[in-house]
PDB file of N, CA and C in Angstrom:
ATOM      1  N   UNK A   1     -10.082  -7.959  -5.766  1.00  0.00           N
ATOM      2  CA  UNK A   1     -10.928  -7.487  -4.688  1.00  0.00           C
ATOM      3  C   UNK A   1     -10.217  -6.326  -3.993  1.00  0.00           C
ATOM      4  N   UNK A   2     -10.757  -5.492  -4.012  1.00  0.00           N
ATOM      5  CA  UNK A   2     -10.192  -4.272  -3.168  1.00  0.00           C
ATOM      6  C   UNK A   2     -10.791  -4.218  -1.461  1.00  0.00           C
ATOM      7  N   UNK A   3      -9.759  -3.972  -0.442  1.00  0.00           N
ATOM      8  CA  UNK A   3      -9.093  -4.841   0.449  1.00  0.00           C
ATOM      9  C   UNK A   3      -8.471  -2.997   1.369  1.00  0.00           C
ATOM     10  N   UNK A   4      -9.449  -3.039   2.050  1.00  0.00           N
ATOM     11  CA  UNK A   4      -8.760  -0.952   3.036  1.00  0.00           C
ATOM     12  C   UNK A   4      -8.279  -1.368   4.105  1.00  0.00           C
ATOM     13  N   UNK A   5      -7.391  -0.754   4.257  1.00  0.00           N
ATOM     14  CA  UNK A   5      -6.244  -0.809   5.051  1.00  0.00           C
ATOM     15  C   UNK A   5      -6.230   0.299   5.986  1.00  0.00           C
ATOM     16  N   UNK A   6      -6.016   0.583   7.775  1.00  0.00           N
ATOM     17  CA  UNK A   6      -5.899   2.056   8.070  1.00  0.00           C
ATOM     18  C   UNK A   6      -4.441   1.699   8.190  1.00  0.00           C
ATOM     19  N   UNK A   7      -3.895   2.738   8.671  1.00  0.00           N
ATOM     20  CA  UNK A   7      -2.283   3.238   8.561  1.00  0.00           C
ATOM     21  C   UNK A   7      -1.661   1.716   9.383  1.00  0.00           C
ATOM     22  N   UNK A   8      -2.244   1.512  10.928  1.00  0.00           N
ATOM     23  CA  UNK A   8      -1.902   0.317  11.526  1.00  0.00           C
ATOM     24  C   UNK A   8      -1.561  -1.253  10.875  1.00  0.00           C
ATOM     25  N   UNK A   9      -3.204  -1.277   9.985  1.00  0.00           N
ATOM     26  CA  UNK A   9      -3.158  -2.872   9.320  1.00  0.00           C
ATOM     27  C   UNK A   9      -2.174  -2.623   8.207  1.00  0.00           C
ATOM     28  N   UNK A  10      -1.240  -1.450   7.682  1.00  0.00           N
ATOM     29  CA  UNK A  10      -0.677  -1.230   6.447  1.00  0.00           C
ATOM     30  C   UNK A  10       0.716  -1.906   6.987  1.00  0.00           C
ATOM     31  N   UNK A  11       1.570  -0.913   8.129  1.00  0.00           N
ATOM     32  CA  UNK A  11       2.538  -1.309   9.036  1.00  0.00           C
ATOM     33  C   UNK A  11       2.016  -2.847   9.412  1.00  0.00           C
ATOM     34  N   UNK A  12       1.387  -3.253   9.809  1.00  0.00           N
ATOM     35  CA  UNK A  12       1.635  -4.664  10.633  1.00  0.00           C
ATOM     36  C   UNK A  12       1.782  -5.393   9.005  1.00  0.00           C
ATOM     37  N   UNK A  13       0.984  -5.471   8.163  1.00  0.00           N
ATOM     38  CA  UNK A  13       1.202  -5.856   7.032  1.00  0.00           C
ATOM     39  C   UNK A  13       2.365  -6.338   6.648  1.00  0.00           C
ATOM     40  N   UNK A  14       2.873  -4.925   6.367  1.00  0.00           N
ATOM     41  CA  UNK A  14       4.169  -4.526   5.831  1.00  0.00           C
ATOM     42  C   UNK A  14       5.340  -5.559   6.647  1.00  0.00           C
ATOM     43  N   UNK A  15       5.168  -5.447   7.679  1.00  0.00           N
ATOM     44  CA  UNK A  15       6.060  -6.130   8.822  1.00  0.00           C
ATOM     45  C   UNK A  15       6.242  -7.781   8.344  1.00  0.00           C
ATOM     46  N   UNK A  16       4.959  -7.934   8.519  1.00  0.00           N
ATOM     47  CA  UNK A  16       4.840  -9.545   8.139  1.00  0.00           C
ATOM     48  C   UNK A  16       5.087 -10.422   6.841  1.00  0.00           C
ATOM     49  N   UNK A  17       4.701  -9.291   5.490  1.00  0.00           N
ATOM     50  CA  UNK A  17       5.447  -9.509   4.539  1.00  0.00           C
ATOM     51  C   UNK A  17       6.935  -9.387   4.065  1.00  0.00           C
ATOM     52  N   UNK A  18       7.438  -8.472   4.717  1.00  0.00           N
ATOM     53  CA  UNK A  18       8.941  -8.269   4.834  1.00  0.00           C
ATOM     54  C   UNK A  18       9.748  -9.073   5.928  1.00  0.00           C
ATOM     55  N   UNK A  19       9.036  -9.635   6.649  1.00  0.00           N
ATOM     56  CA  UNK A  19       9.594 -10.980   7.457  1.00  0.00           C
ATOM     57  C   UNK A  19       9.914 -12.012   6.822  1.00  0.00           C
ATOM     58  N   UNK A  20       8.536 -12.459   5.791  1.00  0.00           N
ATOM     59  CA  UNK A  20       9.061 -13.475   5.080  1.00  0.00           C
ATOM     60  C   UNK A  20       9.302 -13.370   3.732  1.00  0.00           C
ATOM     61  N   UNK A  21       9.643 -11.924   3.727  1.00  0.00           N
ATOM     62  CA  UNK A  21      10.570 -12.111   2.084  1.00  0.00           C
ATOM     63  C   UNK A  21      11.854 -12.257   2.564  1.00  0.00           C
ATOM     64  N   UNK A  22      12.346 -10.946   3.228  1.00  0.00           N
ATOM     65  CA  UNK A  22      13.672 -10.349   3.249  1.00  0.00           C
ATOM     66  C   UNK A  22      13.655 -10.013   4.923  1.00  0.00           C
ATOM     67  N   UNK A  23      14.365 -10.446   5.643  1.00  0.00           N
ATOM     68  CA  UNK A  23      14.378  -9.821   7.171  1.00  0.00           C
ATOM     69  C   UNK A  23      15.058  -8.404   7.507  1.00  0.00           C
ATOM     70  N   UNK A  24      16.199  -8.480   6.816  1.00  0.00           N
ATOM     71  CA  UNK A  24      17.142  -7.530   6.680  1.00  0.00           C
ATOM     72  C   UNK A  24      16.532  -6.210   5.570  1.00  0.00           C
ATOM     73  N   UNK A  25      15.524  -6.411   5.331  1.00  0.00           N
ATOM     74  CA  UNK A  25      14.547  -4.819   5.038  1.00  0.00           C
ATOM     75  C   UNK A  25      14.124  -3.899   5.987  1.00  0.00           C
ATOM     76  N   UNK A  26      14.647  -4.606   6.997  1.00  0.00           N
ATOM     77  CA  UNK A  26      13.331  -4.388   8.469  1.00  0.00           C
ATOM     78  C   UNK A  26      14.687  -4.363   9.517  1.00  0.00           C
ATOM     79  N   UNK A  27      14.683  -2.628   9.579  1.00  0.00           N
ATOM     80  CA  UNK A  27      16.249  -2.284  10.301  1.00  0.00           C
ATOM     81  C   UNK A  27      15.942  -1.502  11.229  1.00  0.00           C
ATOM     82  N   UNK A  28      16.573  -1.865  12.801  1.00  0.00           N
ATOM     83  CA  UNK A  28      16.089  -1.364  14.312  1.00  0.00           C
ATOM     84  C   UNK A  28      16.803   0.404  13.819  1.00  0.00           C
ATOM     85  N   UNK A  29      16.005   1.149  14.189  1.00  0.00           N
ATOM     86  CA  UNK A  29      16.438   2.852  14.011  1.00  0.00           C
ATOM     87  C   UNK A  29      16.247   3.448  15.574  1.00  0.00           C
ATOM     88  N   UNK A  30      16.284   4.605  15.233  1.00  0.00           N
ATOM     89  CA  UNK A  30      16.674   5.147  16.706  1.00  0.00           C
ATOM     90  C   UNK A  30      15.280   5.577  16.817  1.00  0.00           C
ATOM     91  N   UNK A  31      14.516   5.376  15.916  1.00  0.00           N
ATOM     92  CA  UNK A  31      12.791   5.831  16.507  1.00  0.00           C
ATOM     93  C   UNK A  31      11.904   4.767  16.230  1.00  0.00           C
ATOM     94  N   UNK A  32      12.693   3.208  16.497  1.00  0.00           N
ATOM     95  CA  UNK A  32      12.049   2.571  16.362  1.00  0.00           C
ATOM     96  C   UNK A  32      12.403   1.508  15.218  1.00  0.00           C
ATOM     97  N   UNK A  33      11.945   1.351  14.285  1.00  0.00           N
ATOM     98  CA  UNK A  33      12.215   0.618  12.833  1.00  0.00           C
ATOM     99  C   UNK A  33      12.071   1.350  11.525  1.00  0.00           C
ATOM    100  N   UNK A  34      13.005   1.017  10.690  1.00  0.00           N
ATOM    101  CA  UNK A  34      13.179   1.736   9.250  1.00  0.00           C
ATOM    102  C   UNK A  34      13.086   0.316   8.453  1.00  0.00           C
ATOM    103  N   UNK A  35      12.072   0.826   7.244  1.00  0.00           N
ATOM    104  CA  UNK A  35      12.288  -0.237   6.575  1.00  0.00           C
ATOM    105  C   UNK A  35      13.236   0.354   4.893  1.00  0.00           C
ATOM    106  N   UNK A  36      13.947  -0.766   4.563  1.00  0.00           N
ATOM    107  CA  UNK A  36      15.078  -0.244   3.887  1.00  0.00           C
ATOM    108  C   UNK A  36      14.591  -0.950   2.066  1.00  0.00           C
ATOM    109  N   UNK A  37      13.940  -0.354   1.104  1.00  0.00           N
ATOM    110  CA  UNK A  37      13.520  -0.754   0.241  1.00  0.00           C
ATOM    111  C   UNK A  37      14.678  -0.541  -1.033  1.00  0.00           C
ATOM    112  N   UNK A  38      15.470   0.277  -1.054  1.00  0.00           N
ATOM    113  CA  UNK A  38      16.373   0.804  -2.525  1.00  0.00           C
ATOM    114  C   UNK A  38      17.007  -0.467  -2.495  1.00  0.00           C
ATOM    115  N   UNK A  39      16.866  -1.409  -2.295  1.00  0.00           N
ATOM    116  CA  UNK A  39      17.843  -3.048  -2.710  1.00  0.00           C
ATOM    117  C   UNK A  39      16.290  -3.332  -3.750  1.00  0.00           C
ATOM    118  N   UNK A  40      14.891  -3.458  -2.655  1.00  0.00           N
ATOM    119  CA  UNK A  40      13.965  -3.865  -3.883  1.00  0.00           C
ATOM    120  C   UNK A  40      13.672  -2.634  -5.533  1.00  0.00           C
ATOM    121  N   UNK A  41      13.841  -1.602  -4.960  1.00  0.00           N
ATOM    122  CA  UNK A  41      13.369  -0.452  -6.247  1.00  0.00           C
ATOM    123  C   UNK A  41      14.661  -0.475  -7.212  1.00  0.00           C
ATOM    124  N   UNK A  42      15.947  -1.417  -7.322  1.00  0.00           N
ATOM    125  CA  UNK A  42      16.844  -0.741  -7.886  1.00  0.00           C
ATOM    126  C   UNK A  42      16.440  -2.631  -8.488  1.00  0.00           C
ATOM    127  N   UNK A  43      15.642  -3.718  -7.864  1.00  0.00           N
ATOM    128  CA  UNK A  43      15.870  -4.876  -9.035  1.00  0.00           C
ATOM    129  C   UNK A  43      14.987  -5.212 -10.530  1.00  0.00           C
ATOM    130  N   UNK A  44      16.563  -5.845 -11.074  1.00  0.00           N
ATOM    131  CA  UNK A  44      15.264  -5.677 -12.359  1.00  0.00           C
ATOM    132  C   UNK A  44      14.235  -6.697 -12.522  1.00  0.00           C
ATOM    133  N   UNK A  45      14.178  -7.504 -11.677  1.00  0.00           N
ATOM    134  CA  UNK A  45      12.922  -8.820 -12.069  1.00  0.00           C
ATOM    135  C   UNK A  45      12.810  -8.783 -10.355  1.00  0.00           C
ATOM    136  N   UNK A  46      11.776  -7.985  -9.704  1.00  0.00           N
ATOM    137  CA  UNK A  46      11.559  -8.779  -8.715  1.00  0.00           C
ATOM    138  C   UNK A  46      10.237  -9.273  -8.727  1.00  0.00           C
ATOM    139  N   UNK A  47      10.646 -10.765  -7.545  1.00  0.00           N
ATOM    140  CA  UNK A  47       9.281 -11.363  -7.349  1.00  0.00           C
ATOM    141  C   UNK A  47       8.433 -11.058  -7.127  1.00  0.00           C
ATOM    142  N   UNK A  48       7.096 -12.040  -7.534  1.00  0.00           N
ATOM    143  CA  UNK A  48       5.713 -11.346  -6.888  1.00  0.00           C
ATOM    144  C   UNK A  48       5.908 -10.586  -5.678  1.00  0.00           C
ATOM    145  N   UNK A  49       5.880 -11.856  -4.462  1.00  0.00           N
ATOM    146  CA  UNK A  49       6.340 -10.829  -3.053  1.00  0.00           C
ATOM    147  C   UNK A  49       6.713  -9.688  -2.732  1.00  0.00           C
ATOM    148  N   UNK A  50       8.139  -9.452  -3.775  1.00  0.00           N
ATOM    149  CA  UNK A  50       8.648  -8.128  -3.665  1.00  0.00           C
ATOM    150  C   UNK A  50       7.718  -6.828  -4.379  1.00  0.00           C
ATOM    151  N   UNK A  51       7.531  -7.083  -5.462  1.00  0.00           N
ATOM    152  CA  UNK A  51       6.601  -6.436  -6.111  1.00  0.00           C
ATOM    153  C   UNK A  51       5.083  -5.989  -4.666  1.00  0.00           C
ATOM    154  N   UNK A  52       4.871  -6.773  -4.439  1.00  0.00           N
ATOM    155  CA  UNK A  52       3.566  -6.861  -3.225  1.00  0.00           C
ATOM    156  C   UNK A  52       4.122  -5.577  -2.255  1.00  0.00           C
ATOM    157  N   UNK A  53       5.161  -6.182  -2.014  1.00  0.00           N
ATOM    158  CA  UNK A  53       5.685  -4.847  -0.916  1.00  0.00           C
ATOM    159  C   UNK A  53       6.016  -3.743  -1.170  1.00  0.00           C
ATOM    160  N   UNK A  54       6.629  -3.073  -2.503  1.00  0.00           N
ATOM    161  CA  UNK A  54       6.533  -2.156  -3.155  1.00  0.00           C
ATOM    162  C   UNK A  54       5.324  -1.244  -3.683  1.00  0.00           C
ATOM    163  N   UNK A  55       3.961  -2.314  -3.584  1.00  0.00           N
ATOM    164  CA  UNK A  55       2.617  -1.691  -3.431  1.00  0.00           C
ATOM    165  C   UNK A  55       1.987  -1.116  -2.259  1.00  0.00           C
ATOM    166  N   UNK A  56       2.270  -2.303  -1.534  1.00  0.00           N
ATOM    167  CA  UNK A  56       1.814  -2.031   0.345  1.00  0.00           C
ATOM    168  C   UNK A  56       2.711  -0.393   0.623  1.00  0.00           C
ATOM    169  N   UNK A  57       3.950  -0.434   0.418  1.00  0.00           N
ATOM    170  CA  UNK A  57       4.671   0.457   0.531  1.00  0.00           C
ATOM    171  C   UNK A  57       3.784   1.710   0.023  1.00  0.00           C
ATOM    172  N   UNK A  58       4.072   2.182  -1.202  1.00  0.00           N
ATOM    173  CA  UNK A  58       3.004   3.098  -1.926  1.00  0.00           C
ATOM    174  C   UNK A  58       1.739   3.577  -1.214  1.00  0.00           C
ATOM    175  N   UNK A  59       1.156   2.255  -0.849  1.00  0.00           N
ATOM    176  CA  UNK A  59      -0.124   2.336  -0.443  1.00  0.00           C
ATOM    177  C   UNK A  59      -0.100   3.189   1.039  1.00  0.00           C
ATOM    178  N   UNK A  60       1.135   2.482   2.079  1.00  0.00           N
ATOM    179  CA  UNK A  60       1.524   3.396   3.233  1.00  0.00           C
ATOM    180  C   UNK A  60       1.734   4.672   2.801  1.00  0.00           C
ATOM    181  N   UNK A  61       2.741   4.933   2.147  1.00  0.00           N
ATOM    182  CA  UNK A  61       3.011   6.257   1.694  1.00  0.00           C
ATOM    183  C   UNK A  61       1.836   7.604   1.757  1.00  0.00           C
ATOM    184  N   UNK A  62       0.678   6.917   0.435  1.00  0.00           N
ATOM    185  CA  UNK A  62      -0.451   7.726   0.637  1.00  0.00           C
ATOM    186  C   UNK A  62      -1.736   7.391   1.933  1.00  0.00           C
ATOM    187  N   UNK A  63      -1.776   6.740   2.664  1.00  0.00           N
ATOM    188  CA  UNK A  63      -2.433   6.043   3.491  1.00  0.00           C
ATOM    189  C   UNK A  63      -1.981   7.207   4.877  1.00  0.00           C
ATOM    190  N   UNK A  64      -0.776   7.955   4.817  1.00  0.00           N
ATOM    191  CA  UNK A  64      -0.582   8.537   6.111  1.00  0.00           C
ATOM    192  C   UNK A  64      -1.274  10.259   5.820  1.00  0.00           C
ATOM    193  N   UNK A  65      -1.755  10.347   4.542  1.00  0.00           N
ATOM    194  CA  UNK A  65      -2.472  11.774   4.485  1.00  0.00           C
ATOM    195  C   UNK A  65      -3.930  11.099   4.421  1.00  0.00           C
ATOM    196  N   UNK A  66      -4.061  10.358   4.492  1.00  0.00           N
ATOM    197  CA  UNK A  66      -5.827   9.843   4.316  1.00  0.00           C
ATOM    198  C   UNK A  66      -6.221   8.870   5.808  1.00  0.00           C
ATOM    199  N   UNK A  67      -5.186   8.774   6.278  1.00  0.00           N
ATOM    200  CA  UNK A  67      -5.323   7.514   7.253  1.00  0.00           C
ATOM    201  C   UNK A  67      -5.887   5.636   6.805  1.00  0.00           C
ATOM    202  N   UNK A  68      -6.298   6.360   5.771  1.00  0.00           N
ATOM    203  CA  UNK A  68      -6.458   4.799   5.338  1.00  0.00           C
ATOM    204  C   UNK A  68      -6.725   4.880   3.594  1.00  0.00           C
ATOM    205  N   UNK A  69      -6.247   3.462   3.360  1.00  0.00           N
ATOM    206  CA  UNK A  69      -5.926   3.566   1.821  1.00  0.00           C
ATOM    207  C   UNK A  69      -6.720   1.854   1.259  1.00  0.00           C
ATOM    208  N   UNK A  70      -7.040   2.060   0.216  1.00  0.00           N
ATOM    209  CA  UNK A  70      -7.752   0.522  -0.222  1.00  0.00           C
ATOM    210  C   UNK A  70      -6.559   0.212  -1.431  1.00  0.00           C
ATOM    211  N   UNK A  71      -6.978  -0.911  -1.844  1.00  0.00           N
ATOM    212  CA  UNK A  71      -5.689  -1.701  -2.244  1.00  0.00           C
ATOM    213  C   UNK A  71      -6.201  -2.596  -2.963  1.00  0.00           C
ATOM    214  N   UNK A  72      -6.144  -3.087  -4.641  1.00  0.00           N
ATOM    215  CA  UNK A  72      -6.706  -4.317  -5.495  1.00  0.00           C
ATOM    216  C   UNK A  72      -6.181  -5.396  -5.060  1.00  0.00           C
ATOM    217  N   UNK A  73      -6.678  -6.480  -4.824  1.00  0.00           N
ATOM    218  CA  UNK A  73      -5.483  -7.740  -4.122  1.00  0.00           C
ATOM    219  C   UNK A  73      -6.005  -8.610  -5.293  1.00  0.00           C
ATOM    220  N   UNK A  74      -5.313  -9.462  -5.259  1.00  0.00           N
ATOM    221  CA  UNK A  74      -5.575 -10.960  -6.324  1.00  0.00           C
ATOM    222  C   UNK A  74      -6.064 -11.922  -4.988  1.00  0.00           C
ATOM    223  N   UNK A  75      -6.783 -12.716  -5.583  1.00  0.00           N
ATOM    224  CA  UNK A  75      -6.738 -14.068  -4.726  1.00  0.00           C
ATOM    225  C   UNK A  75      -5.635 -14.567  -4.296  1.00  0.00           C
ATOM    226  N   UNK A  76      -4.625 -14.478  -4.564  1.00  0.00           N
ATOM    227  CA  UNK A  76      -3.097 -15.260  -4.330  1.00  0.00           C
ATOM    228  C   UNK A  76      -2.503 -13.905  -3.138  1.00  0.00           C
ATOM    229  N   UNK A  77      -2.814 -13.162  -3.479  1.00  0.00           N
ATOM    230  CA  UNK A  77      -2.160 -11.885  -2.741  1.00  0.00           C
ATOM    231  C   UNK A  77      -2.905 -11.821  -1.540  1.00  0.00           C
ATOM    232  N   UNK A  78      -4.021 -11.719  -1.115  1.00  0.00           N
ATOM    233  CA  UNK A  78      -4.665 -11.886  -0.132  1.00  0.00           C
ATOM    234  C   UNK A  78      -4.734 -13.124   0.720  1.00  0.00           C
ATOM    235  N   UNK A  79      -4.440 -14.485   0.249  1.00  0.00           N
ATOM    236  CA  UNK A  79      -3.968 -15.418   0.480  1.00  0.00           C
ATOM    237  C   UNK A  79      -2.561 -15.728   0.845  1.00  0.00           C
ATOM    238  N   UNK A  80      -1.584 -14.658   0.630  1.00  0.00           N
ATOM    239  CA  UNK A  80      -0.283 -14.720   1.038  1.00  0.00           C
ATOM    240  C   UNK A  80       0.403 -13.752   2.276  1.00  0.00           C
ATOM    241  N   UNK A  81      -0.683 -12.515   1.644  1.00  0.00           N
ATOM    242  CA  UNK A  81      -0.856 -11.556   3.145  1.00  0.00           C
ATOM    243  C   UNK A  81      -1.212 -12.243   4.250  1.00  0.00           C
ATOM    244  N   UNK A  82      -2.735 -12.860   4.363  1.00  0.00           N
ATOM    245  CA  UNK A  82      -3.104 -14.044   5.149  1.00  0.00           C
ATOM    246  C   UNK A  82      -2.216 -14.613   5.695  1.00  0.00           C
ATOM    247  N   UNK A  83      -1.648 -15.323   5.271  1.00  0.00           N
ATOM    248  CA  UNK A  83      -0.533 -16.139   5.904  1.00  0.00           C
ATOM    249  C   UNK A  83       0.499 -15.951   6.845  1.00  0.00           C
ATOM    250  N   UNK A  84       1.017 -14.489   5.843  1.00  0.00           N
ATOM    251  CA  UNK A  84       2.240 -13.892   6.331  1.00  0.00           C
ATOM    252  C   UNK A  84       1.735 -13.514   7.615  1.00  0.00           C
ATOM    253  N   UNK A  85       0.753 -12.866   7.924  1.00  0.00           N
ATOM    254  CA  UNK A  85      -0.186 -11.888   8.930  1.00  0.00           C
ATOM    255  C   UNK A  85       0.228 -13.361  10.129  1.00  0.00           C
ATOM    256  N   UNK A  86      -0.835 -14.783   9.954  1.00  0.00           N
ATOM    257  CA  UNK A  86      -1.311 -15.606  10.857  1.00  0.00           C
ATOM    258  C   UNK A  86       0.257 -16.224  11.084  1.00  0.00           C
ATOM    259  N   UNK A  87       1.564 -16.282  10.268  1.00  0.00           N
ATOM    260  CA  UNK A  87       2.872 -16.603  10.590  1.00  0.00           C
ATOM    261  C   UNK A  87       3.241 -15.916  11.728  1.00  0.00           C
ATOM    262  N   UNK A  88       3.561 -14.575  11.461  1.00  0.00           N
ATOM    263  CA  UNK A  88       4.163 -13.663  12.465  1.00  0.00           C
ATOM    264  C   UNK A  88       3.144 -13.672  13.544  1.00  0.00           C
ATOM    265  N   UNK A  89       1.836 -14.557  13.677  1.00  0.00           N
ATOM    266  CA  UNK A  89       1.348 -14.011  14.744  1.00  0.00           C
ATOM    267  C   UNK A  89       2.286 -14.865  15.972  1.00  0.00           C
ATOM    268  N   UNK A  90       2.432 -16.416  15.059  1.00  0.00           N
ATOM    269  CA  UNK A  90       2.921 -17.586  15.795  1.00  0.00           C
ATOM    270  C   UNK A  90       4.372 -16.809  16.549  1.00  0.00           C
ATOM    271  N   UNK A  91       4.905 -16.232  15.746  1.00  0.00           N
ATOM    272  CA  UNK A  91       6.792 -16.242  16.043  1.00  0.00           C
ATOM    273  C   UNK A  91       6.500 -14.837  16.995  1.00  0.00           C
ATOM    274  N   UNK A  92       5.660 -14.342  16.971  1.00  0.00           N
ATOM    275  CA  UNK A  92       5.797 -12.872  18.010  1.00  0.00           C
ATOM    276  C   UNK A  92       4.713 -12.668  18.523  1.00  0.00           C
ATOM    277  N   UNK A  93       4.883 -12.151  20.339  1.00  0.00           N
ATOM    278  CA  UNK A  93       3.771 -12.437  20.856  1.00  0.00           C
ATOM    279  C   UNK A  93       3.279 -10.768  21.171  1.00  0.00           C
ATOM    280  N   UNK A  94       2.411 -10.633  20.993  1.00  0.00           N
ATOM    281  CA  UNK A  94       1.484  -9.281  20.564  1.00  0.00           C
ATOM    282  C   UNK A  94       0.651  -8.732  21.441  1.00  0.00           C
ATOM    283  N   UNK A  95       0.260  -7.480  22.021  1.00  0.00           N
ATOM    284  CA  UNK A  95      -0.842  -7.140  23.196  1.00  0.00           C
ATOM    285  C   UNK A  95      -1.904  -8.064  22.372  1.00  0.00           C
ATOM    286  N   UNK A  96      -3.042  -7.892  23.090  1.00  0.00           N
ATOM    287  CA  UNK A  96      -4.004  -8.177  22.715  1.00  0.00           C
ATOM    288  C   UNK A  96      -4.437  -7.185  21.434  1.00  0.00           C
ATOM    289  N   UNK A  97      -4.774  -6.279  21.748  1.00  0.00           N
ATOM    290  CA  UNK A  97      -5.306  -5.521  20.688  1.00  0.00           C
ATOM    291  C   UNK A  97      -5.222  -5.571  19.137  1.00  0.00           C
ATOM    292  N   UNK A  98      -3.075  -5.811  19.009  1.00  0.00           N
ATOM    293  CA  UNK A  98      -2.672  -5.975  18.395  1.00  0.00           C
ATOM    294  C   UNK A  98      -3.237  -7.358  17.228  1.00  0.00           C
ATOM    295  N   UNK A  99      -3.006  -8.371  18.190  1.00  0.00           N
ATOM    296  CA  UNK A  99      -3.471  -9.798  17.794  1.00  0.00           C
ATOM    297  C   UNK A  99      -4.922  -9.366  17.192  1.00  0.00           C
ATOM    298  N   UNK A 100      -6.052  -8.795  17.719  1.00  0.00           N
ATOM    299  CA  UNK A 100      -7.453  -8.816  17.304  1.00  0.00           C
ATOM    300  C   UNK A 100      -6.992  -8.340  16.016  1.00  0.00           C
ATOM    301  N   UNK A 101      -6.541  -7.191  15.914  1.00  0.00           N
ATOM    302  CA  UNK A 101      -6.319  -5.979  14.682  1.00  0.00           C
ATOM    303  C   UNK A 101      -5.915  -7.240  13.419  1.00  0.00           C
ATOM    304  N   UNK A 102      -4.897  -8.257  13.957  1.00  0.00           N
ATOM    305  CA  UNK A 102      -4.400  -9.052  12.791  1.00  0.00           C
ATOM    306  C   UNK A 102      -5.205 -10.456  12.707  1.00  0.00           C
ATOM    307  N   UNK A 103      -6.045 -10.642  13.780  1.00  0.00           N
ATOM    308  CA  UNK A 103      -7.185 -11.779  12.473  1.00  0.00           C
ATOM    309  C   UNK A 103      -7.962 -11.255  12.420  1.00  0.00           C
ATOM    310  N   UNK A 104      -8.502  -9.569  12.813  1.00  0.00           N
ATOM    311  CA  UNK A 104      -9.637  -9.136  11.989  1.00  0.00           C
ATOM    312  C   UNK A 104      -9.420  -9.203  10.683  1.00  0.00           C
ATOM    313  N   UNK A 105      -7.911  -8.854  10.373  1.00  0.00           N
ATOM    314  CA  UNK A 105      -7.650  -8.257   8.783  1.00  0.00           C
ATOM    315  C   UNK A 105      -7.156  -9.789   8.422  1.00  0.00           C
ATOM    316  N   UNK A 106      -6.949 -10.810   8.781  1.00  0.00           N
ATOM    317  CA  UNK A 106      -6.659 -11.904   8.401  1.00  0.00           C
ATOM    318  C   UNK A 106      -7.811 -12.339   7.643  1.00  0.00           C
ATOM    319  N   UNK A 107      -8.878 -12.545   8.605  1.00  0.00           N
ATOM    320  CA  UNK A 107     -10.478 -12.553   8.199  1.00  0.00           C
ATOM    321  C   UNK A 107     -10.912 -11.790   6.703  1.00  0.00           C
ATOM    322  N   UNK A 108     -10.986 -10.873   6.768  1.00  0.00           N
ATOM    323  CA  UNK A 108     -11.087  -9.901   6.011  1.00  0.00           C
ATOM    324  C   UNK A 108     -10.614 -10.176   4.762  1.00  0.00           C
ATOM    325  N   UNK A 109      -8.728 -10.324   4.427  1.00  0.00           N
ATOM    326  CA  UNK A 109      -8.208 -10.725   3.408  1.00  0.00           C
ATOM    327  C   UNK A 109      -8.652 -12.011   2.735  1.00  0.00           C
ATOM    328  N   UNK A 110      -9.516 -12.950   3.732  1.00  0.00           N
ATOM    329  CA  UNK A 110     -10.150 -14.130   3.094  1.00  0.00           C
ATOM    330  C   UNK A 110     -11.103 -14.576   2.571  1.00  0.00           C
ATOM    331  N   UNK A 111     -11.930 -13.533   3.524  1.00  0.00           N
ATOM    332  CA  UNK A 111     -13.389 -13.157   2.842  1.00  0.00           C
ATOM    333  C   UNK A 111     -13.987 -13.719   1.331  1.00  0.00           C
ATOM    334  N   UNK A 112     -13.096 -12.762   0.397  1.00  0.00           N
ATOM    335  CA  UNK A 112     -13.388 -12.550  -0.844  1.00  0.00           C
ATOM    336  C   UNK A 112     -13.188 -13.910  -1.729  1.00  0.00           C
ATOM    337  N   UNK A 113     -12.778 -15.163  -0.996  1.00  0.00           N
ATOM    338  CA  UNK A 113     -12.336 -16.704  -1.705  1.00  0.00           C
ATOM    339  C   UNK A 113     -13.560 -17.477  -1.560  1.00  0.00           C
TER     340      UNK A 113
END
């Protein structure tokens, strides 16, 4: 199921899946946060997960000349985004806006089951 993303739901995404792969991807910078991927692009078997974030990634990449980018998900992948998304909502507390933005797209990623 293909699954659009604007630049925002890509980053919060990204955030929440790299929370619960790897924490230490996700490094405080002086403009904020850098996320640090050459540990995942240099392995030779990585996991689904990792693999996932290496797409999301991509997908950010071109997503900041278009503002928004669509994305093939599997049932399992949209189901794990899901999660990751409704996890981090628990452990970090979010404006409002923020929070709507992540069970709209929570919603959304579930839709298609």
């Amino acid at each position: 199921m293909r699954v659009e993303f604007n630049n925002d739901e890509l980053i919060l995404t990204l955030v929440s899946l790299i929370r619960a792969v790897d924490p230490k991807l996700l490094r405080h910078g002086q403009d904020g946060f850098t996320l640090d991927f050459d540990t995942l692009e240099r392995k030779e078997d990585p996991s689904a997960d990792e693999r996932l974030l290496l797409r999301l990634r991509g997908a950010l990449d071109s997503a900041r000349e278009q503002n928004s980018y669509g994305l093939e998900l599997s049932a399992v992948e949209r189901q794990r985004l899901a999660e990751t998304l409704e996890r981090l909502d628990r452990l970090q507390t979010w404006p409002q806006d923020v929070l709507a933005m992540s069970t709209g797209l929570q919603t959304r990623l579930l839709a298609g089951e």
